[in-house]
Protein backbone atom coordinates (compact mmCIF):
# COMPACT_ATOMS: atom_id res chain seq x y z
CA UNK A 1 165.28 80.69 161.98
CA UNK A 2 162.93 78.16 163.31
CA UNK A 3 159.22 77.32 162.60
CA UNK A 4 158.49 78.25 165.93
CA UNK A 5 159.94 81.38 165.95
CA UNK A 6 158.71 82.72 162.97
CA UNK A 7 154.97 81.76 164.44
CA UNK A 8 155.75 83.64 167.32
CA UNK A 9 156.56 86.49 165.14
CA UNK A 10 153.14 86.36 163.63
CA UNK A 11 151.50 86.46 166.84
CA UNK A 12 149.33 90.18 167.00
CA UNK A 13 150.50 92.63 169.32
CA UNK A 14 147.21 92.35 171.26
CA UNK A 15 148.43 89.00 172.12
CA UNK A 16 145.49 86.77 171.23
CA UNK A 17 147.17 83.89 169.57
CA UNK A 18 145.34 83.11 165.80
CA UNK A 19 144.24 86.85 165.28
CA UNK A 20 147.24 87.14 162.79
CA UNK A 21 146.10 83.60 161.33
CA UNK A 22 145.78 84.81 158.18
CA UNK A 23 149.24 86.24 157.48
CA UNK A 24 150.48 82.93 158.66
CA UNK A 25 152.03 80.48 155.24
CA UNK A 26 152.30 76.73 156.76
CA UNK A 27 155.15 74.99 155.61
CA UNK A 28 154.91 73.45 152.59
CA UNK A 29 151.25 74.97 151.62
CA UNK A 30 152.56 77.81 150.06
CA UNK A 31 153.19 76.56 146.43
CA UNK A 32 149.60 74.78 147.28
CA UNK A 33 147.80 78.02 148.04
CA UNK A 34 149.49 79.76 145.25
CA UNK A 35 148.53 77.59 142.76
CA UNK A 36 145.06 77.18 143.78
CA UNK A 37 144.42 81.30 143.93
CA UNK A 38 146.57 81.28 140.84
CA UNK A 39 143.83 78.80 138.39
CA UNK A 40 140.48 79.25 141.11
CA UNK A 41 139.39 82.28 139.06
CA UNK A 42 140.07 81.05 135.23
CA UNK A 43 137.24 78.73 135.82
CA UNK A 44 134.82 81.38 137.35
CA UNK A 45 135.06 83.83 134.83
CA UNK A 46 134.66 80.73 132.39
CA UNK A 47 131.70 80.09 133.88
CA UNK A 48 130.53 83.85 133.81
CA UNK A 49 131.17 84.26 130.08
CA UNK A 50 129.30 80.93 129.70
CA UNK A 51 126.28 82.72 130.96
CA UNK A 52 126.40 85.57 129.92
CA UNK A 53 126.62 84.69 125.86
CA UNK A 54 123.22 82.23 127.04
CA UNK A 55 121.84 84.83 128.20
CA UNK A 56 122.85 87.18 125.18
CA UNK A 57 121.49 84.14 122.77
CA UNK A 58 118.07 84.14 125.02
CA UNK A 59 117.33 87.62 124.64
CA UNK A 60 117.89 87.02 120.99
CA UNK A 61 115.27 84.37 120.67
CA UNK A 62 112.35 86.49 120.62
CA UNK A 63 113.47 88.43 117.70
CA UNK A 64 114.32 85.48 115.87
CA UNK A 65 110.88 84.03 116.33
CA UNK A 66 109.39 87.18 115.64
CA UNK A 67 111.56 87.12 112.33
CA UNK A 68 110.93 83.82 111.29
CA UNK A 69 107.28 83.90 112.02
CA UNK A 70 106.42 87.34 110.16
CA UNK A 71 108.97 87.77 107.68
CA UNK A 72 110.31 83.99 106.81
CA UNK A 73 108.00 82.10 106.45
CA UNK A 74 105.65 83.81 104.45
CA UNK A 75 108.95 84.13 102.24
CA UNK A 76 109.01 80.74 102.00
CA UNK A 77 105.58 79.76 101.39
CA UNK A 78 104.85 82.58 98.95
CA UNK A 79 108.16 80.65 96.92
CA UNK A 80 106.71 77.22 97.64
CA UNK A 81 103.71 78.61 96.47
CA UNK A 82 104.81 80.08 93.18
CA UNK A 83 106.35 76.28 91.88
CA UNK A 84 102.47 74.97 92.87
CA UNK A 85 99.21 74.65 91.13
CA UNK A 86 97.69 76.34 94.17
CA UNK A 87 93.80 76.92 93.81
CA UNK A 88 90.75 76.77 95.88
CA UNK A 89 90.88 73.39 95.44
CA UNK A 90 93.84 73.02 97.69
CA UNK A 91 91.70 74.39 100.60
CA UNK A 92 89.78 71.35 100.59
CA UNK A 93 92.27 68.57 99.22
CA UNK A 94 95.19 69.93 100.65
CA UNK A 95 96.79 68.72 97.53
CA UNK A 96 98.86 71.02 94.88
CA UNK A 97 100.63 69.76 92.26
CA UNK A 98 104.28 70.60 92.00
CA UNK A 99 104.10 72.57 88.23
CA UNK A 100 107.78 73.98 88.44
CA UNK A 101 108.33 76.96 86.47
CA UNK A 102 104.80 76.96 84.62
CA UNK A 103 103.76 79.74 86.43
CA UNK A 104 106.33 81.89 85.84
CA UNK A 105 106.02 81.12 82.82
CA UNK A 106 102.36 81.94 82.27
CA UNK A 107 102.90 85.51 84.29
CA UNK A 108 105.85 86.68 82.20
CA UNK A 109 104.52 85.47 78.69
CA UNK A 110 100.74 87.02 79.35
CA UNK A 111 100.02 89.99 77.49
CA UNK A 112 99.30 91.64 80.68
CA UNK A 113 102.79 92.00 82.46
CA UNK A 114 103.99 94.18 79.84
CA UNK A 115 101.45 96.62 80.56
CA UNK A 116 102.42 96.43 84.19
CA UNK A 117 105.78 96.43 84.27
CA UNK A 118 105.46 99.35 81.86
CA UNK A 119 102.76 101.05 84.37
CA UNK A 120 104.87 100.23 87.42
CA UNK A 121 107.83 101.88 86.31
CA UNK A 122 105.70 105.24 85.40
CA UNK A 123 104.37 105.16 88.40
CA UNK A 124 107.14 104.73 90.33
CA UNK A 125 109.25 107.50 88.48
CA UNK A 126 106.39 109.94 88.20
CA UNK A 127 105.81 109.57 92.42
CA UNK A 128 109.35 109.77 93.29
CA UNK A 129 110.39 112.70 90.88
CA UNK A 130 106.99 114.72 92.48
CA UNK A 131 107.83 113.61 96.42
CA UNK A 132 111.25 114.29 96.13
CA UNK A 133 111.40 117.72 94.23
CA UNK A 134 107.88 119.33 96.45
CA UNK A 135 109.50 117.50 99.44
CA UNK A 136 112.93 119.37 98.99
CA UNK A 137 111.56 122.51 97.64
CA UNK A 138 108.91 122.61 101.48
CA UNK A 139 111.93 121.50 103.24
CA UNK A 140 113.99 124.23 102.16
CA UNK A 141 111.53 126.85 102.91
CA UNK A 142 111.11 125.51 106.29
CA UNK A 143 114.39 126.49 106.97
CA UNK A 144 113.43 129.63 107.59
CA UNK A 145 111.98 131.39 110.55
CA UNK A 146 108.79 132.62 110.03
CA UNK A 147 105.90 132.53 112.57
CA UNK A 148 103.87 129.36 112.72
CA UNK A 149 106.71 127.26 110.88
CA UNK A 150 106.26 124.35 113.54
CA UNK A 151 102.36 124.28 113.11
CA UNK A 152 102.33 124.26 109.17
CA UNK A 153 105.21 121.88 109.14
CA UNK A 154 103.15 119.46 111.37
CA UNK A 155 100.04 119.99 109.67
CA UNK A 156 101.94 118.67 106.15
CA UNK A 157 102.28 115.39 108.00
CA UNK A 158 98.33 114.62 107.99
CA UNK A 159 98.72 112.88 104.88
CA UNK A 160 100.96 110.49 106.18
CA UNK A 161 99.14 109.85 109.10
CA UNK A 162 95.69 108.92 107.47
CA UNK A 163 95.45 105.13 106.67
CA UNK A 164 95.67 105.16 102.93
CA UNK A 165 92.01 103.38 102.08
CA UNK A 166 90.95 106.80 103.64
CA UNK A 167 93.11 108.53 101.31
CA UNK A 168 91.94 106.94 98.16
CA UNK A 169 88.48 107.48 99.63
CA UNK A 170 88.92 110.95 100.36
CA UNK A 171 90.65 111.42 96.84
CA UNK A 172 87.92 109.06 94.64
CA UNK A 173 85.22 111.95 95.40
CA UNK A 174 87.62 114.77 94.83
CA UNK A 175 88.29 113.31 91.50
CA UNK A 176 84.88 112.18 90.73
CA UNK A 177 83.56 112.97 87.16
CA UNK A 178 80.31 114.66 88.04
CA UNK A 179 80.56 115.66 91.76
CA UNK A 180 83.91 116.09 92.47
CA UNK A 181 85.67 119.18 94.40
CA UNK A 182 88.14 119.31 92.07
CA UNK A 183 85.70 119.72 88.68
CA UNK A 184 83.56 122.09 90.69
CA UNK A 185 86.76 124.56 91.60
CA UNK A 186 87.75 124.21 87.90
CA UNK A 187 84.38 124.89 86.34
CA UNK A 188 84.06 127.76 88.94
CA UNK A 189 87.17 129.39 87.55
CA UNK A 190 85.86 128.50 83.71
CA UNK A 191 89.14 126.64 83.53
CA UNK A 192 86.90 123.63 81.71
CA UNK A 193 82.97 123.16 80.44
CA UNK A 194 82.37 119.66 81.25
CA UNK A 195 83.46 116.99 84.00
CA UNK A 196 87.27 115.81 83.37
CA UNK A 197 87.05 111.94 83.72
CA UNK A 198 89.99 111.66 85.80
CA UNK A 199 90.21 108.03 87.43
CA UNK A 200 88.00 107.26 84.05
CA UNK A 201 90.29 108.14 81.15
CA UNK A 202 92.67 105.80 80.11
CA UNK A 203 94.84 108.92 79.50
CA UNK A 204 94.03 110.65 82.90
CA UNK A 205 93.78 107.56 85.16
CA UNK A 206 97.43 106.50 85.45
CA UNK A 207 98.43 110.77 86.26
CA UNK A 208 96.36 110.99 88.63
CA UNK A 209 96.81 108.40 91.03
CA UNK A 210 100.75 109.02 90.62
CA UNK A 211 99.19 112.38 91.92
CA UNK A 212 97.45 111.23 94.59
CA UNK A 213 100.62 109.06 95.62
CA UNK A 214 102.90 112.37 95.44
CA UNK A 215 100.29 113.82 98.43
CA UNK A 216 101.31 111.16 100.18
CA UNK A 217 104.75 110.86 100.05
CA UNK A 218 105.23 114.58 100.27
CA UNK A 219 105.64 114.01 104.48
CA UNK A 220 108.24 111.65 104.48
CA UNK A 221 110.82 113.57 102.23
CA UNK A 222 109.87 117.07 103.77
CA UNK A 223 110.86 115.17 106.93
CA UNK A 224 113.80 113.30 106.19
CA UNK A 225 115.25 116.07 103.81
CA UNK A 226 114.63 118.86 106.64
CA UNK A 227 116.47 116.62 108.95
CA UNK A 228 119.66 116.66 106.85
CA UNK A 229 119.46 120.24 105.96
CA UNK A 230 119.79 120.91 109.65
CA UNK A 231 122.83 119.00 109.77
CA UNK A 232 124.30 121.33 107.76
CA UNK A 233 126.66 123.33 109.84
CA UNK A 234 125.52 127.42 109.23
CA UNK A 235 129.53 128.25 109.67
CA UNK A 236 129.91 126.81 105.95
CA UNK A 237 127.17 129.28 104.55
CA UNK A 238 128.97 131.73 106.38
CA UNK A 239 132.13 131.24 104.94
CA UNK A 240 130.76 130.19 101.40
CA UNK A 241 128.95 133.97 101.27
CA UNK A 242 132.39 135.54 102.06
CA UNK A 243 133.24 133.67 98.59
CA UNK A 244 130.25 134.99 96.62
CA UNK A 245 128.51 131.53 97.08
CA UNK A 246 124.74 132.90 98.08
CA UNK A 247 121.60 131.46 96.72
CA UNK A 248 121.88 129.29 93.98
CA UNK A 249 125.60 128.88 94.43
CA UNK A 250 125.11 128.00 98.12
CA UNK A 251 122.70 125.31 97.17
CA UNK A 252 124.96 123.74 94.24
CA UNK A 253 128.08 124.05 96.58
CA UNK A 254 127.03 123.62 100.14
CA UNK A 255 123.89 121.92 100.47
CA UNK A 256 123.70 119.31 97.28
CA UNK A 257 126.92 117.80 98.29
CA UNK A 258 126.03 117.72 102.38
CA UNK A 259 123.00 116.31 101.76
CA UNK A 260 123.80 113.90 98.98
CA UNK A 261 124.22 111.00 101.86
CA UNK A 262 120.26 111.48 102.93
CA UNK A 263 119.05 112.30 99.37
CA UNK A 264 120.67 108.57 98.34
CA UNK A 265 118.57 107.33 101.30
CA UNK A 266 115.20 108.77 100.56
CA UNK A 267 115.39 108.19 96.97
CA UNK A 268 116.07 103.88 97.39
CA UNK A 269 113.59 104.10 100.50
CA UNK A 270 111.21 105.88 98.38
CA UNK A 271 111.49 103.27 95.42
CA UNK A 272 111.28 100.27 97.39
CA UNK A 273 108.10 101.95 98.55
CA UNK A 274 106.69 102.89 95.77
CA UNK A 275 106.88 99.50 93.67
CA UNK A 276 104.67 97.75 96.08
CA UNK A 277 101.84 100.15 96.42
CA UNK A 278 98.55 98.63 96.21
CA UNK A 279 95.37 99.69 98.44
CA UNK A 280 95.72 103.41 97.21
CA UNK A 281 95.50 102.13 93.36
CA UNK A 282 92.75 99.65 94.19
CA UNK A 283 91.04 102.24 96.48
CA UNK A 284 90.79 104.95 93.41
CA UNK A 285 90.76 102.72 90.55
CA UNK A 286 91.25 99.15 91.23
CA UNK A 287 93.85 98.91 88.34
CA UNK A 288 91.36 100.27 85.53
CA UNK A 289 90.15 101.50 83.22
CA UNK A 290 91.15 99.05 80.79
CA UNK A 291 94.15 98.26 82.56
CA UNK A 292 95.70 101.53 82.31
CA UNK A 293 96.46 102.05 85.70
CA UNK A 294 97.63 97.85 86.24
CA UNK A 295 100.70 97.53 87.95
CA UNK A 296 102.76 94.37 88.82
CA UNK A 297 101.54 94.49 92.38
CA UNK A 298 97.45 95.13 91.08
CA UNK A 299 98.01 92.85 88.96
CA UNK A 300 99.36 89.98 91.75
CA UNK A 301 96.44 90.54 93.83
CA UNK A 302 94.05 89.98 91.09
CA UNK A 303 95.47 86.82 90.61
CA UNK A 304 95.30 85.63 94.25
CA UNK A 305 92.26 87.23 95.57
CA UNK A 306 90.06 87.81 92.62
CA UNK A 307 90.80 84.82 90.11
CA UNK A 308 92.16 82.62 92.71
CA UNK A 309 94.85 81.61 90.57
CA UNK A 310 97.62 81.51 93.58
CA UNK A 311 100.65 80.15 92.06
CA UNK A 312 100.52 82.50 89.33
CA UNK A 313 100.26 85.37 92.14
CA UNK A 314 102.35 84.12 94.23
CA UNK A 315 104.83 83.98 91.13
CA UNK A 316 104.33 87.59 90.04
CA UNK A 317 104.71 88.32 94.07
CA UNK A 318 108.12 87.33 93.98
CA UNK A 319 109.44 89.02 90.82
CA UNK A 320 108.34 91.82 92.41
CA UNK A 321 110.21 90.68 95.68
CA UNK A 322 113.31 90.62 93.25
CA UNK A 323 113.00 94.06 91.94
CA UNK A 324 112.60 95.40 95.13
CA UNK A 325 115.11 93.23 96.50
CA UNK A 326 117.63 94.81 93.90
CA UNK A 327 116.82 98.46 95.13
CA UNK A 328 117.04 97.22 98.60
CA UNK A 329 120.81 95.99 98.13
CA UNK A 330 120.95 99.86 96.70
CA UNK A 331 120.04 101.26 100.06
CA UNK A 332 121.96 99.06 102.36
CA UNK A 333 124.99 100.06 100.12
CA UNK A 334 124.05 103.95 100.18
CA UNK A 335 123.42 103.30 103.47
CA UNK A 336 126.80 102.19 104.70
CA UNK A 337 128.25 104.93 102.66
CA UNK A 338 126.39 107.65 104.22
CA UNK A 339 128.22 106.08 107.79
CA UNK A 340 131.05 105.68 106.43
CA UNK A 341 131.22 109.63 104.93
């Protein structure tokens, strides 16, 4: 069959010559035309991907300034810092002396850090231990239905809504020798004669603000506990009190291992929390009396802001970055466990 032909053949019914144009392959253009629809879209959808990923890398830039700003590079200057004779001096010379490890050294081998570290970790256990067992024990009893269980259970979060230097402010005249609330109520009840020195004792001092930081930590277990226990599905209680497993049973077989994910959570949250507390301690007792209630963060800040002795803070600053570092690891690992399970 000729060219002609065939072109005649893909003339339209309607008879207008060139409406069927497009149906119409010219001889020798059809390996052409192939080829070209075959490789025009590779490069397209090249160039989408292309802009989409810069796009995907733009949005990322403000959270990477944000990051680096905020979070790195006081990192890196509080290290810097820490191998520096930094001092007031430095404010108007701009010069510090590269001292290496000398302040390190001076931090770990003072008298001081030992009482600290030793102050830290009571104070850490003692506030975790009390947040965690009242937070669990209120979150529990939440569980049930009882009229005005949604107003209590928001009025137990007032703690953790009130900036802490209002806190310690609230809780240095409650505890006050003379004219606190607290020594009234107990002398009311003839429970004692005479004032208890509470933020004044070297023996009271350290209890008490561990109390003070159980009060405010109470919130965020009741709230992250309660959350888990009402992932608990009530079909297993139901099934576990066909078995005899009611009460106490129900807790140690049900509940402890269903909520062992969250309870991993809150405890390493809680920790790295905990070790770096510092404006409720200074609010009450500003690490004293006599040191008793010095912890590793107190202690930093008195070396920065109140002898002026950077380095040496800035050196205490980050082993205290380390040990919470080391608990942070913790909850990343718990973490991806609780996903995992």
């Amino acid at each position: 069959m000729s060219l002609s032909t065939d072109l005649s053949q893909a003339t339209p019914p309607n008879g207008k010559p060139g409406a069927g144009k497009a149906g119409v392959r010219k001889p020798g253009s059809g390996l052409a035309g192939d080829g070209s629809g075959a490789t025009a879209p590779a490069p397209r959808r090249r160039t989408r991907q292309s802009r989409e990923r810069l796009f995907q890398w733009l949005f990322l830039v403000p959270a990477v300034v944000y990051m680096a700003l905020f979070f790195g590079y006081p990192v890196v200057k509080n290290v810097v810092m820490s191998f520096q004779d930094y001092t007031t001096a430095t404010f108007f010379t701009g010069e510090a002396p590269w001292v290496g490890l000398a302040n390190y050294a001076k931090v770990l081998s003072s008298s001081l850090f030992s009482t600290s570290l030793l102050n830290t970790a009571l104070f850490t256990i003692g506030s975790i231990a009390g947040q965690f067992v009242i937070g669990l024990a209120l979150a529990i009893f939440f569980q049930r239905k009882f009229p005005l269980n949604g107003i209590l259970r928001s009025l137990l979060l007032l703690p953790w809504l009130l900036p802490l230097i209002v806190s310690s402010a609230v809780w240095r005249w409650i505890l006050d020798k003379d004219s606190g609330a607290l020594n009234r109520f107990l002398g009311d009840l003839h429970i004692v004669d005479t004032g208890v020195p509470w933020l004044t004792s070297t023996s009271l001092a350290l209890i008490a603000v561990v109390g003070v930081n159980i009060w405010i930590g109470i919130p965020f277990n009741l709230t992250i506990l309660y959350g888990g226990l009402q992932e608990i599905p009530d079909e297993l209680y139901e099934a576990g009190s066909l078995d005899g497993a009611t009460g106490w049973k129900a807790f140690r077989h049900i509940t402890s291992p269903m909520l062992r994910p969250v309870v991993s959570v809150v405890l390493v949250l809680g920790v790295v929390y905990t070790l770096k507390v510092l404006d409720i301690i200074l609010g009450l007792t500003n690490g004293g009396p006599a040191n008793s209630t010095q912890t590793i963060a107190t202690q930093s800040y008195a070396l920065s802001f109140q002898e002026f002795k950077f380095g040496e803070g800035a050196a205490l600053g980050n082993i205290l970055v380390i040990i919470s570092l080391v608990f942070a690891v913790l909850y990343l690992r718990a973490s991806r466990r609780a996903v995992d399970e």
